[in-house]
C-alpha atoms as a PDB file:
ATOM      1  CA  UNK A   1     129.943 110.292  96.139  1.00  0.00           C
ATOM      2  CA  UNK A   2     131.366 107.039  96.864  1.00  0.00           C
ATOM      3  CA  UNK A   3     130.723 106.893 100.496  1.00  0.00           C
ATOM      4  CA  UNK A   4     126.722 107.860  99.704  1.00  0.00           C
ATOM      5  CA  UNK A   5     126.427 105.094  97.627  1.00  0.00           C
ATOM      6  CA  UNK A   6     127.958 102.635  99.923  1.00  0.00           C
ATOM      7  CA  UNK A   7     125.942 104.109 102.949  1.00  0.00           C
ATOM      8  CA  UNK A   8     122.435 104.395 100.539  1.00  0.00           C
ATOM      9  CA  UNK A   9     123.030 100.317  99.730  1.00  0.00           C
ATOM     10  CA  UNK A  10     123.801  99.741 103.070  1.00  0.00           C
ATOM     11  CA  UNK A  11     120.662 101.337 104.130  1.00  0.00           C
ATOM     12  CA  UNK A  12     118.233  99.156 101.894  1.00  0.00           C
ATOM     13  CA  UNK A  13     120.131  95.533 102.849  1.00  0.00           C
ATOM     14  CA  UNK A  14     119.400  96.867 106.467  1.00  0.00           C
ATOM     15  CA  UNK A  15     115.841  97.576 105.474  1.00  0.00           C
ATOM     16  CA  UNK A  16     115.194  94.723 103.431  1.00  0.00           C
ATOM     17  CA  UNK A  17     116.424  92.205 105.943  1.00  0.00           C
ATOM     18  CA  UNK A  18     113.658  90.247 107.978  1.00  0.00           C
ATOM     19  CA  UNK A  19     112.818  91.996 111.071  1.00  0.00           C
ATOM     20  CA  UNK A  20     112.908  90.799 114.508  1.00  0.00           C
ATOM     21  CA  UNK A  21     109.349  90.661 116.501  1.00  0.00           C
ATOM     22  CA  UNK A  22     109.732  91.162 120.158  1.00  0.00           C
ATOM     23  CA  UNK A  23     108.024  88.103 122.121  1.00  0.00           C
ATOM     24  CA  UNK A  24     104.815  89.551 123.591  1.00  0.00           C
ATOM     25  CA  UNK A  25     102.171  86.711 124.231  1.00  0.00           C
ATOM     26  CA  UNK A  26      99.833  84.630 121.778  1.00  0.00           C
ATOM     27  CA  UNK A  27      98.773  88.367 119.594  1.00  0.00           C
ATOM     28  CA  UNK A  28      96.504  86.388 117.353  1.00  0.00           C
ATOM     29  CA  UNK A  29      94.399  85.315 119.926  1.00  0.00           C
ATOM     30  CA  UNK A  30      94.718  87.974 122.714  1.00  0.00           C
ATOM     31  CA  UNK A  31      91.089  90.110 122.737  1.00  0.00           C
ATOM     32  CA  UNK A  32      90.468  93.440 124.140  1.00  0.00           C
ATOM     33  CA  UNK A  33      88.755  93.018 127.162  1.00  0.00           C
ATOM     34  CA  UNK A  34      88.690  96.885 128.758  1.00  0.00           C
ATOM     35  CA  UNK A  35      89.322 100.205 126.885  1.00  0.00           C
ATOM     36  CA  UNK A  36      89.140 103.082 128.466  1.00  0.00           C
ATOM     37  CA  UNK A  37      89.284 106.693 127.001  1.00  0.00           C
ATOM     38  CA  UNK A  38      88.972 110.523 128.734  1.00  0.00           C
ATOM     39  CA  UNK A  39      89.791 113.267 126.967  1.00  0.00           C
ATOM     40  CA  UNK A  40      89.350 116.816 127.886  1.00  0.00           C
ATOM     41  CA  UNK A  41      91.481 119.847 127.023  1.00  0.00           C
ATOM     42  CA  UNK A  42      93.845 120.124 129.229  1.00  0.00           C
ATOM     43  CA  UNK A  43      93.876 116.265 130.812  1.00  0.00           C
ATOM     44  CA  UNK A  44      93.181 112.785 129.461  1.00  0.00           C
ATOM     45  CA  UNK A  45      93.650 109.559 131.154  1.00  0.00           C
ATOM     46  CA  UNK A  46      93.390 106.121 128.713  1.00  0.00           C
ATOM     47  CA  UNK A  47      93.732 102.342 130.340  1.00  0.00           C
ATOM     48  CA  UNK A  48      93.522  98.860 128.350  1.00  0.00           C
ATOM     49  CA  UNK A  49      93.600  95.616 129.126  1.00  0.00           C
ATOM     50  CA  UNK A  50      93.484  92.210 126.547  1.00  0.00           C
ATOM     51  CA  UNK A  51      93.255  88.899 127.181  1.00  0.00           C
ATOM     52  CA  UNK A  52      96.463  87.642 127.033  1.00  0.00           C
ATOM     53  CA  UNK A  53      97.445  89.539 130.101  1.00  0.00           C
ATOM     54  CA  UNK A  54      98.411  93.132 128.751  1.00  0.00           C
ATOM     55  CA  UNK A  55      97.972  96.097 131.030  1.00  0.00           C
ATOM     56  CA  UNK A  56      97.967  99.591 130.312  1.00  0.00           C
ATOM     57  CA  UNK A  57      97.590 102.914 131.795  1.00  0.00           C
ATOM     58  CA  UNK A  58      98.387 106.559 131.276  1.00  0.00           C
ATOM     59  CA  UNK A  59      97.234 109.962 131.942  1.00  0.00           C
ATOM     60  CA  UNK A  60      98.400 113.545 131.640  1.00  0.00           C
ATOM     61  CA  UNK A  61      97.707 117.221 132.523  1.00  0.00           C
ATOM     62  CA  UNK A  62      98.764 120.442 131.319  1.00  0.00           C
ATOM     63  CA  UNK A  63     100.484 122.479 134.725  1.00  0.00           C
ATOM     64  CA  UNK A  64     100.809 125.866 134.754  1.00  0.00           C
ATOM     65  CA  UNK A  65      99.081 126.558 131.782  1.00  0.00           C
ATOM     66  CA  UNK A  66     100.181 129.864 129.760  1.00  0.00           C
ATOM     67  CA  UNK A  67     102.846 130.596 131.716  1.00  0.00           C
ATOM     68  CA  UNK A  68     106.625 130.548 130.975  1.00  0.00           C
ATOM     69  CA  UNK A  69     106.850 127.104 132.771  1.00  0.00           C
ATOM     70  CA  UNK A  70     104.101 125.650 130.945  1.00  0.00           C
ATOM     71  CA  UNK A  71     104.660 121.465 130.528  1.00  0.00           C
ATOM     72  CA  UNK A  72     102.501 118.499 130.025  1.00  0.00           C
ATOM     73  CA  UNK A  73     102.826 116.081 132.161  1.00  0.00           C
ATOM     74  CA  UNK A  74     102.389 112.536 131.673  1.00  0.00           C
ATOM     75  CA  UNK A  75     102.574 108.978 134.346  1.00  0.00           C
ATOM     76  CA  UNK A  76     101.378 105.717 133.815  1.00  0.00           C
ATOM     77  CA  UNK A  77     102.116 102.141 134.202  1.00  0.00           C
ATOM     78  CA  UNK A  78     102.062  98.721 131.849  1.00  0.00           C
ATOM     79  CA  UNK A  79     102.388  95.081 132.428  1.00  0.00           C
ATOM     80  CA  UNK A  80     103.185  92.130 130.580  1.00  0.00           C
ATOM     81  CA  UNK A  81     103.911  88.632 130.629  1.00  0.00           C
ATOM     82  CA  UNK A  82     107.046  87.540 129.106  1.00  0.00           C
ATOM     83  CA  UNK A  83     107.673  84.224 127.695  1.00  0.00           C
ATOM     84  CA  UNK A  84     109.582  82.659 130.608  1.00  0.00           C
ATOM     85  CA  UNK A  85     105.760  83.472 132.723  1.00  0.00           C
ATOM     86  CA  UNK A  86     106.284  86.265 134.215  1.00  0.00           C
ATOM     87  CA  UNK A  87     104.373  89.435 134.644  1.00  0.00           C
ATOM     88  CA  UNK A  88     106.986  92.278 133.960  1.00  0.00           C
ATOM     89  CA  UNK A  89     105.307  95.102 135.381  1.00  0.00           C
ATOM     90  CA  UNK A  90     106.710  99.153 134.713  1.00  0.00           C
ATOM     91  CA  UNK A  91     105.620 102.389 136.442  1.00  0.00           C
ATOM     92  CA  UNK A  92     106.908 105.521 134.275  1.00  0.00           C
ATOM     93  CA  UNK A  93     106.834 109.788 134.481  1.00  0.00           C
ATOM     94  CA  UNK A  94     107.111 111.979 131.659  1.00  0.00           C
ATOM     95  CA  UNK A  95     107.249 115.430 132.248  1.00  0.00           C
ATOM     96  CA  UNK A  96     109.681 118.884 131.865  1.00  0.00           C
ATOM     97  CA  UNK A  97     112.758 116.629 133.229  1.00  0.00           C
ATOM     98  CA  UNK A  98     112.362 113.800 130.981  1.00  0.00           C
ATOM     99  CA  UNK A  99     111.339 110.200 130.813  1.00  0.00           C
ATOM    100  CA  UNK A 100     111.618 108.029 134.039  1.00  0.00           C
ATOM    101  CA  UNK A 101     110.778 104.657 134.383  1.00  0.00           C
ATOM    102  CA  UNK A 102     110.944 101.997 137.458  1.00  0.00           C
ATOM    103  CA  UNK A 103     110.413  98.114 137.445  1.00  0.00           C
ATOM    104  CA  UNK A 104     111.937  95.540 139.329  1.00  0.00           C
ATOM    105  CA  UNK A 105     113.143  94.046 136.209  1.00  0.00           C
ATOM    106  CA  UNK A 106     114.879  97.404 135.072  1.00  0.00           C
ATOM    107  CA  UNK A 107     118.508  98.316 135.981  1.00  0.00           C
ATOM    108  CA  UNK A 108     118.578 101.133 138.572  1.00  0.00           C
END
């Protein structure tokens, strides 16, 4: 009983304490400047882009649908500028084998 106690206050400091914001640009004053959406059943492909140099894009399909081997597959890519200036840019996969991503800035 002791040890829940100790782990339940630990818990709510944790919570309570003020949280850390990743740097990602000026967010008050970055606008949307191009969403895109497609949905259909089986495939949908989305992209943005906002003025304070975020880029993103994704799309997916269903393969081999109602079969045994049946997975959704997902692949996109997203850039950013970081605070030192420069565009960070990452190319990803999702699919039956996991999540892979690639950027130059990303250990191999």
């Amino acid at each position: 009983m002791k040890s829940f106690i100790v782990f339940t206050l630990c818990a709510a400091v944790a919570l309570a304490a003020p949280q850390r914001q990743a740097y990602s640009g000026d967010e008050k004053q970055a606008e949307t400047l191009r969403y895109d959406n497609n949905v259909d059943v089986y495939a949908y492909s989305t992209s943005l882009e906002t003025s304070n140099g975020i880029k993103s894009a994704e799309s997916g399909t269903l393969n081999n649908q109602g079969k045994d081997n049946e997975a959704f597959v997902r692949s996109g890519q997203y850039a950013y500028v970081g605070p030192d200036g420069v565009t960070y840019s990452v190319t990803w996969t999702a699919d039956e084998n996991g999540y892979h991503a690639q950027g130059a800035h990303l250990p191999q």
